[in-house]
Protein backbone atom coordinates (compact mmCIF):
# COMPACT_ATOMS: atom_id res chain seq x y z
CA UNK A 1 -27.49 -10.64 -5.89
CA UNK A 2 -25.58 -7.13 -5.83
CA UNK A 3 -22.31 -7.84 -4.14
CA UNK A 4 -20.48 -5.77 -2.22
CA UNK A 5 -16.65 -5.18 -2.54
CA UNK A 6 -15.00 -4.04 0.85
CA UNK A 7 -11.52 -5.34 -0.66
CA UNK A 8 -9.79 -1.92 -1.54
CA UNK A 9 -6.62 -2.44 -0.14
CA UNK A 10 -5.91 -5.00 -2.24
CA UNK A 11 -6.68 -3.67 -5.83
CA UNK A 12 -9.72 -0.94 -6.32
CA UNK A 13 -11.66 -0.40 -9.47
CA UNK A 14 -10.03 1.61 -12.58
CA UNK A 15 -11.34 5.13 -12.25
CA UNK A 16 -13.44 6.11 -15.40
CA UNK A 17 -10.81 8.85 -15.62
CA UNK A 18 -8.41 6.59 -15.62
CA UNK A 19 -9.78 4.40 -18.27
CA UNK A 20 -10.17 7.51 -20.95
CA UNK A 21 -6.41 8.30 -20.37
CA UNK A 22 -6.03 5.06 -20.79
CA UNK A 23 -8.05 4.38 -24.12
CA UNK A 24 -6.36 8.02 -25.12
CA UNK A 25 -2.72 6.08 -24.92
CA UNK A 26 -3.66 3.22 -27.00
CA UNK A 27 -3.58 6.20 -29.88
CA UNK A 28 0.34 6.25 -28.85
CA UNK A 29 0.69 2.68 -29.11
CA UNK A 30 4.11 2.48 -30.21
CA UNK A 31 7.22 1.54 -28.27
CA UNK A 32 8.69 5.08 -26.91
CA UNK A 33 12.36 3.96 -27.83
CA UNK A 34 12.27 4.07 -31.57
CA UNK A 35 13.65 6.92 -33.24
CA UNK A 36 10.62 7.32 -35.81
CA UNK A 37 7.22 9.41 -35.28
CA UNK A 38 5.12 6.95 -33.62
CA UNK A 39 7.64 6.26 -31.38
CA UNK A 40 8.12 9.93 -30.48
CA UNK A 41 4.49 10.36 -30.31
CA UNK A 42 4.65 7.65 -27.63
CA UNK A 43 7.72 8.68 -25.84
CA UNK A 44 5.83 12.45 -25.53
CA UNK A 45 2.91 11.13 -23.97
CA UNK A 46 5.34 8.87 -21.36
CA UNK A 47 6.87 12.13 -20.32
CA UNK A 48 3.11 13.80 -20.14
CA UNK A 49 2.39 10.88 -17.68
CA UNK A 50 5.63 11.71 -16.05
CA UNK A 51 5.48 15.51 -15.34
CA UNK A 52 1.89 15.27 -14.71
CA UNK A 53 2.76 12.06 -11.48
CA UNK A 54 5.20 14.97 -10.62
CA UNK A 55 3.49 17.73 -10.38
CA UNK A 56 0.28 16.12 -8.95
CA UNK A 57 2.36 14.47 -5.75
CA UNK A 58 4.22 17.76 -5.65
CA UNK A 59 7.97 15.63 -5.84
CA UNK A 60 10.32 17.80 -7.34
CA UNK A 61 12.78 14.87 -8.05
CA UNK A 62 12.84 11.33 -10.59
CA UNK A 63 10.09 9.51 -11.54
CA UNK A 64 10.74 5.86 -13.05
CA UNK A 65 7.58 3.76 -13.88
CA UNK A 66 8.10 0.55 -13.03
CA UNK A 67 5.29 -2.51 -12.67
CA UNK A 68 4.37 -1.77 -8.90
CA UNK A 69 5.31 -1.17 -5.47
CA UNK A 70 7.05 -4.48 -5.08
CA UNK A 71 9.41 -3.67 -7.91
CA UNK A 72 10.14 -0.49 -6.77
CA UNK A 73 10.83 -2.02 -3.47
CA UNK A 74 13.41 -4.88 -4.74
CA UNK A 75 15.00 -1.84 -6.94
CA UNK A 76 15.99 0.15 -4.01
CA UNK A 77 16.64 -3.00 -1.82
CA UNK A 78 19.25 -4.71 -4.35
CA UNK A 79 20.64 -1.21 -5.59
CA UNK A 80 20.76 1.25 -2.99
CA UNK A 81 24.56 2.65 -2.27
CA UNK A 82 24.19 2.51 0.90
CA UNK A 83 26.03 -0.54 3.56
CA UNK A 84 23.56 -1.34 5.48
CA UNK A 85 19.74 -2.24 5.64
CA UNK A 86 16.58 -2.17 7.82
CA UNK A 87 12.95 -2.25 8.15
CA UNK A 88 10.02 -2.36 10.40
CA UNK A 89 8.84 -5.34 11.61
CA UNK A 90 5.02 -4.91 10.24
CA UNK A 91 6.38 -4.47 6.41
CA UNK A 92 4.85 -5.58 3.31
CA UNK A 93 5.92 -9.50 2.65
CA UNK A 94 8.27 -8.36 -0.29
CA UNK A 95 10.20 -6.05 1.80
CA UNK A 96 12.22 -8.65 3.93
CA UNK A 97 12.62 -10.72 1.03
CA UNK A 98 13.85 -8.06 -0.95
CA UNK A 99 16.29 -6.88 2.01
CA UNK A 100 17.79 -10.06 2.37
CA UNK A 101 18.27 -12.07 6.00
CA UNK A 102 21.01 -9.50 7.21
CA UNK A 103 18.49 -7.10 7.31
CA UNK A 104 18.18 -5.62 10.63
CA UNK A 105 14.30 -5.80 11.77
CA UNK A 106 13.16 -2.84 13.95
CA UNK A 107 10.24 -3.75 16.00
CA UNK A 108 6.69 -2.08 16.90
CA UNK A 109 4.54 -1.54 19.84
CA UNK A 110 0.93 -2.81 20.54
CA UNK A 111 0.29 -0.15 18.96
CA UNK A 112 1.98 -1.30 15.29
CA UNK A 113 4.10 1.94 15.89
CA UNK A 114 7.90 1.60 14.85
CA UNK A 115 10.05 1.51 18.63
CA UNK A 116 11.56 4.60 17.67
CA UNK A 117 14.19 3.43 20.90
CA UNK A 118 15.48 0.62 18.68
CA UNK A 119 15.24 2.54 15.31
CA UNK A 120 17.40 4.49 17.20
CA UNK A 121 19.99 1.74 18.33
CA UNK A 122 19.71 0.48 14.31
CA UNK A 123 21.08 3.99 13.15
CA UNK A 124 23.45 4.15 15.89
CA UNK A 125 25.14 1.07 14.02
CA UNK A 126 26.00 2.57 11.04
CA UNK A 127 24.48 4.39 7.41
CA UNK A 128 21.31 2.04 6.22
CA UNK A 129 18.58 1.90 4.03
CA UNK A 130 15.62 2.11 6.31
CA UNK A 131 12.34 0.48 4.87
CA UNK A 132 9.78 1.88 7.12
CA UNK A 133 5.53 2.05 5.41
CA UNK A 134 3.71 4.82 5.40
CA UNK A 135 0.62 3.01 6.13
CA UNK A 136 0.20 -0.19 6.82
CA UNK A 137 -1.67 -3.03 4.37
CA UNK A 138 -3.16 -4.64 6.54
CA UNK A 139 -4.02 -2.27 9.83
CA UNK A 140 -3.89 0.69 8.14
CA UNK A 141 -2.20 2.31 10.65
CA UNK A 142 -0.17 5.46 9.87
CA UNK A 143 3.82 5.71 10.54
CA UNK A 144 5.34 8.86 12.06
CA UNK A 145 7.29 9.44 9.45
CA UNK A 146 7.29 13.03 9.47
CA UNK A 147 9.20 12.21 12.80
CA UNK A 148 11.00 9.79 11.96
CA UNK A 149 12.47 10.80 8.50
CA UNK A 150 14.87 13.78 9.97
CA UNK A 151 16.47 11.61 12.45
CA UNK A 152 17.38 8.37 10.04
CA UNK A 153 18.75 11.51 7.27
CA UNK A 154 20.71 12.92 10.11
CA UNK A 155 22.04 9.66 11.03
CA UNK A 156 23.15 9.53 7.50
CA UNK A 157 20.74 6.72 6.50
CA UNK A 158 18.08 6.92 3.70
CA UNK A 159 14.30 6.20 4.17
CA UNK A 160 12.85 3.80 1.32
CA UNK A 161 8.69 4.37 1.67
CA UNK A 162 5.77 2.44 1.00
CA UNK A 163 3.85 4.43 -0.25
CA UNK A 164 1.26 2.35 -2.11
CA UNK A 165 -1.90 2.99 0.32
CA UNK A 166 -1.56 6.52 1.08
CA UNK A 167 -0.78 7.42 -2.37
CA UNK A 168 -3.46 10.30 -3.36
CA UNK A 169 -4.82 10.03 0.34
CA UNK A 170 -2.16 11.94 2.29
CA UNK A 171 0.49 13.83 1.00
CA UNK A 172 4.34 12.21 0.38
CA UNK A 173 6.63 11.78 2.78
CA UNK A 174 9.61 13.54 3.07
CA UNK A 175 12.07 10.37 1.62
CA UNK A 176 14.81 9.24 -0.13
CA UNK A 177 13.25 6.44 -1.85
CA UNK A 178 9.17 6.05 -2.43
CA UNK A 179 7.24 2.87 -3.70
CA UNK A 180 3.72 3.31 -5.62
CA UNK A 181 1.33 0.95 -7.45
CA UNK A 182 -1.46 2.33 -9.56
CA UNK A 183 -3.93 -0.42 -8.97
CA UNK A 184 -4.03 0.52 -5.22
CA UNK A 185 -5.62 4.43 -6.30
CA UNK A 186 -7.40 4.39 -9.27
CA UNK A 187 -5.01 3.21 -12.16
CA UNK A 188 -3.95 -0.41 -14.06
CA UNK A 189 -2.99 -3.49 -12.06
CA UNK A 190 0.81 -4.23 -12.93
CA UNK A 191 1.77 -0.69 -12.76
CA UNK A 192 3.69 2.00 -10.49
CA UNK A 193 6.45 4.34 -9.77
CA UNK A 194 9.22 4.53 -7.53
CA UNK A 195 9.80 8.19 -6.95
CA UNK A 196 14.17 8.64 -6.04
CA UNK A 197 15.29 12.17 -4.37
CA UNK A 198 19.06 11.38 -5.96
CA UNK A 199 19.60 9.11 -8.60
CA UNK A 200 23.51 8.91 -7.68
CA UNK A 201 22.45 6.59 -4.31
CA UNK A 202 21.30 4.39 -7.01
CA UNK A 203 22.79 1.56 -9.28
CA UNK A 204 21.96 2.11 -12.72
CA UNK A 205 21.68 -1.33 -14.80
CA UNK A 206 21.12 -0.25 -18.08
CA UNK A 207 17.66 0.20 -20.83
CA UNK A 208 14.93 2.45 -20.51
CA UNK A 209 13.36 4.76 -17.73
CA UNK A 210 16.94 6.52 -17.70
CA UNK A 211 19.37 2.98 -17.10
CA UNK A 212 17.41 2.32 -13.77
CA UNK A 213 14.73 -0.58 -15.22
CA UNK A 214 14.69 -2.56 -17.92
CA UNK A 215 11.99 -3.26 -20.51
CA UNK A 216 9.28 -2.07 -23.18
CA UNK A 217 8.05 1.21 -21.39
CA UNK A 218 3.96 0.83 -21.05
CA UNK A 219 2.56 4.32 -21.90
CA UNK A 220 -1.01 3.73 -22.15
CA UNK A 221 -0.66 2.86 -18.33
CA UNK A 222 1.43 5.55 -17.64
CA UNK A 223 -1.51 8.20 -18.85
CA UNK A 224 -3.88 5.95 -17.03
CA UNK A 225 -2.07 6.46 -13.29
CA UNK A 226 -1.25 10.22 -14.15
CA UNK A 227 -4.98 10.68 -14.57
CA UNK A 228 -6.12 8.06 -11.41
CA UNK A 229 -3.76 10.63 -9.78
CA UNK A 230 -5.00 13.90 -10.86
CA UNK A 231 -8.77 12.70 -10.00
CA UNK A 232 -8.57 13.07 -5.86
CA UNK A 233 -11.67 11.25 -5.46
CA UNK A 234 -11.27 10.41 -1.99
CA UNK A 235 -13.10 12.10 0.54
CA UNK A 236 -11.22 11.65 3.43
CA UNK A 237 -13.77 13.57 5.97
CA UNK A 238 -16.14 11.16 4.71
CA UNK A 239 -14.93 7.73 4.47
CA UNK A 240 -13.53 8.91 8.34
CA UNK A 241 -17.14 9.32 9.14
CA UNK A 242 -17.38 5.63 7.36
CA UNK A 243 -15.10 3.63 9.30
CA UNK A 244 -15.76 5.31 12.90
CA UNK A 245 -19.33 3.51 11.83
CA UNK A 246 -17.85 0.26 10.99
CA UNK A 247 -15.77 0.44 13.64
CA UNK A 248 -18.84 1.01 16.14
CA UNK A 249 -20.60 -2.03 14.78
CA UNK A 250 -18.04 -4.11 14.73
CA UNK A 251 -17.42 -3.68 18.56
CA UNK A 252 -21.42 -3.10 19.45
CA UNK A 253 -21.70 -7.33 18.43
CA UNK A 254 -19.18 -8.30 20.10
CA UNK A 255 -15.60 -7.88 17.69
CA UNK A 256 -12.44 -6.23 17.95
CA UNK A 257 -11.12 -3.32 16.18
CA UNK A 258 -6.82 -3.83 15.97
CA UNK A 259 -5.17 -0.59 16.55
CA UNK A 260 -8.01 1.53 16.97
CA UNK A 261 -5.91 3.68 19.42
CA UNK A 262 -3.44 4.30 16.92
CA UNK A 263 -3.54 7.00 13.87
CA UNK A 264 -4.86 5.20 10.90
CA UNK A 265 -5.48 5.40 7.67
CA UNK A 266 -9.76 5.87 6.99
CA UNK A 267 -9.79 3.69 3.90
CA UNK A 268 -9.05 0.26 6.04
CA UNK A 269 -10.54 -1.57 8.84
CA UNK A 270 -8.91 -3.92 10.61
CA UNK A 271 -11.40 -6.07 12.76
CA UNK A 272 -11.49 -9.22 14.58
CA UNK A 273 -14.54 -11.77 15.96
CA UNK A 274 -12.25 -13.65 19.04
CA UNK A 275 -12.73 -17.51 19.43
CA UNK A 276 -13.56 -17.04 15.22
CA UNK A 277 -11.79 -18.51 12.15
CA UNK A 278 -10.60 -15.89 9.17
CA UNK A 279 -11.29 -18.68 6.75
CA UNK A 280 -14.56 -19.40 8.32
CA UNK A 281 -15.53 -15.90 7.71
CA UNK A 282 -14.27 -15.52 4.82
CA UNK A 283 -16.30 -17.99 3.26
CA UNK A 284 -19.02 -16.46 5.45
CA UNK A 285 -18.76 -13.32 3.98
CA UNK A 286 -18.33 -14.61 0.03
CA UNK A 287 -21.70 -16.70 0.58
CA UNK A 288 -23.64 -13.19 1.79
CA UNK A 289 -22.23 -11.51 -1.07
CA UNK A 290 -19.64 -9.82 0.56
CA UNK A 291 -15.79 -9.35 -0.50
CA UNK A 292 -13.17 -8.96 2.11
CA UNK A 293 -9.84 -9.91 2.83
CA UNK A 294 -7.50 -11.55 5.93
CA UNK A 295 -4.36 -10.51 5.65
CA UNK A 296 -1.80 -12.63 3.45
CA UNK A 297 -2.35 -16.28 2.05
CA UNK A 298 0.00 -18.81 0.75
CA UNK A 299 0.34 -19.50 -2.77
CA UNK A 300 -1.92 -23.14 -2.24
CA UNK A 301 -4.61 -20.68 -0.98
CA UNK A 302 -4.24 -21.49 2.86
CA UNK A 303 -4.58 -19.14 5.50
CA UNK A 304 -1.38 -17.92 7.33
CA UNK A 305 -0.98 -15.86 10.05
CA UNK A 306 -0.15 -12.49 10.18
CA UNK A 307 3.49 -11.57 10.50
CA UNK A 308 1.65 -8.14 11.22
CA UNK A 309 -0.85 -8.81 13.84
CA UNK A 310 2.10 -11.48 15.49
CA UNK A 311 4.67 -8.55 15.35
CA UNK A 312 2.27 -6.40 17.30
CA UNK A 313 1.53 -9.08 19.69
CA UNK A 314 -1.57 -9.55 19.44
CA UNK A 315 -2.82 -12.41 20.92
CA UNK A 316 -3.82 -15.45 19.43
CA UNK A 317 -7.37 -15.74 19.74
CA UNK A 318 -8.04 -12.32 18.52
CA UNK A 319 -5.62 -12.62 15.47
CA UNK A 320 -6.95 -15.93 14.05
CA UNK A 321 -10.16 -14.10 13.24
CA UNK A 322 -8.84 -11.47 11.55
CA UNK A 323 -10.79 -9.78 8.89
CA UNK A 324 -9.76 -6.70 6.97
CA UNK A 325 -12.55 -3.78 5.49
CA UNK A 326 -10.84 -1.44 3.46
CA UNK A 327 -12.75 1.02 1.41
CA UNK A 328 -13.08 2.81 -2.11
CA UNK A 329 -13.50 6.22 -2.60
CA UNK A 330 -17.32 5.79 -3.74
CA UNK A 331 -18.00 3.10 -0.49
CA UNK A 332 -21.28 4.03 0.75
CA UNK A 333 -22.81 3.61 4.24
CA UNK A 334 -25.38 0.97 3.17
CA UNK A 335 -22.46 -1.25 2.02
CA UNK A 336 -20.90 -0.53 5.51
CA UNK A 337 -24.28 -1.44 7.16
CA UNK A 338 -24.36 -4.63 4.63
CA UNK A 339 -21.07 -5.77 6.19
CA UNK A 340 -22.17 -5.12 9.91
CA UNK A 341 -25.79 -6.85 9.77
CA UNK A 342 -24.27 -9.97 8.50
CA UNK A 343 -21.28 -9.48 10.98
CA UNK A 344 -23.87 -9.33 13.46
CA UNK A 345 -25.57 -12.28 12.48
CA UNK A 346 -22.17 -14.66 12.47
CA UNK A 347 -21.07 -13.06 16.02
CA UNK A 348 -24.77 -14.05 16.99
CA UNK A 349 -24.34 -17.36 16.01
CA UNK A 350 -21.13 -17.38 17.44
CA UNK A 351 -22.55 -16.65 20.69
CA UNK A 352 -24.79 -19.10 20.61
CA UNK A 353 -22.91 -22.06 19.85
């Protein structure tokens, strides 16, 4: 059996460009702190990798490499010189935790859309850190953040970004603070950037990557998410095209597509079977060869429910069979048409019973 992985959104395959860079920085193998010639020889390729993430997302400010999103996250949560702190209710897992419980939590609509009537009440309070996604993990539906990013800056807050699905889909945000993991476009799992407009609303700590993050700096990996970068390989007219088709088929047997009124991102799917189990599916779906996801799960491997999903209130039924598509840039249509047959055949048998 061929199987089929509609699991993007959680890691995607290592571009082939990607792996060359990558083979290409095992030549620089050496650690870029030490003052001899192999470590200079790795410390220039670390800056290549640098100036080429740069220029390729068009940010004019710091880079630091760090091991992912979630780090950069924490960073900016634990070390931002700023009072205050806030985020929208439909964030990543690590951003609350990273925030702390006196985080402020600004809530969405139906829609997943940040109430931009309470972000408003949250700024009125005082200077923040805002932690507001650019696209969401598990919807993939697409913050207003060109919107909302002059307001919290005139408030006098600063906008922290997750950044890690739109990364090399749509262009940056304009913010203060932006999270990015390489394994989510292209690059090495256990690898990322957070991109900082002005190092001074930062607390250095010491070591490499300029005092902000310690540890050996990894510049094979480096290379490997400059060149994931540089490639562009999604087709965003395209895999559009894609997911108005899944979406179709998904609500043709019978399912439900979450947010579908909202913008979204075209990569990820976000589809439910009502009166269904995710872990039923799931297995379903492994069984016919199929790999998708459902949102978060526990460490033991149970299901949980969406804090995503329960923040947008969506009800109950709906939400407990949960399933999310997300595509690569090379998805095809008869891997899309895989996924709906057999959804057609559980939601059939679902029917029936």
């Amino acid at each position: 059996m061929t199987r089929i992985f509609l699991d993007h959104a959680a890691t995607t395959n290592v571009l082939q460009e990607a792996r060359e860079a990558l083979e290409r920085g095992y030549d620089a193998w050496a650690n870029p702190s030490s003052p001899h010639a192999e470590g200079r020889k790795a410390r220039a390729a670390l800056e290549e990798a640098r100036s080429t993430v740069a220029e390729v997302l068009c940010w004019r400010h710091d880079v630091i490499f760090t091991s992912g999103a979630s780090e950069s996250i924490e960073i900016v949560a634990e070390r931002a010189r700023i009072a205050g702190r806030a985020h929208g209710a439909t964030e990543h897992a690590i951003v609350p935790h990273a925030m702390g419980p006196s985080s402020k939590v600004i809530p969405v609509g139906p829609d997943g859309l940040i109430d931009e009537a309470a972000l408003d009440a949250v700024l009125a309070e005082g200077p923040a850190l805002v932690a507001i996604q650019m696209v969401n993990n598990e919807t993939g539906i697409l913050q207003p953040l060109d919107r909302l990013a002059p307001k919290i800056r005139e408030a006098g807050s600063l906008l922290l970004a997750d950044c890690a699905q739109s990364a090399s889909k749509y262009p940056l945000p304009d913010a203060d603070f932006i999270a990015l993991s390489a394994h989510k476009l292209g690059g090495t799992p256990g690898f990322g950037a957070l991109l900082v407009k002005d190092l001074g609303m930062l607390e250095p700590v010491g070591g490499q990557e300029k005092g902000y993050r310690r540890g050996t700096q990894d510049a094979p990996s480096a290379l490997a998410f400059a060149a994931a970068l540089s490639a562009k390989p999604y087709d965003m007219e395209r895999l559009t095209i894609l997911r108005s088709r899944l979406d179709e088929g998904v609500k043709a047997a019978g399912g439900v597509v979450i947010g579908d009124q909202s913008p979204r991102l075209p990569t990820i799917g976000s589809v439910a079977l009502p009166g269904a189990s995710s872990a039923s599916l799931l297995v379903r779906f492994d069984l016919a060869g199929i790999a998708v996801s459902a949102g978060s799960a526990c460490s033991s491997g149970k299901m949980k429910e969406s804090a995503v999903l329960a923040a947008m209130g969506v009800a109950p039924d709906i939400a407990n069979g949960f399933l999310r598509v997300s595509f690569g840039p090379y998805t095809s249509e008869a891997e899309v048409d895989a996924f709906l047959a057999e959804w057609s055949r559980i939601a059939s048998r679902a029917r029936a019973a």
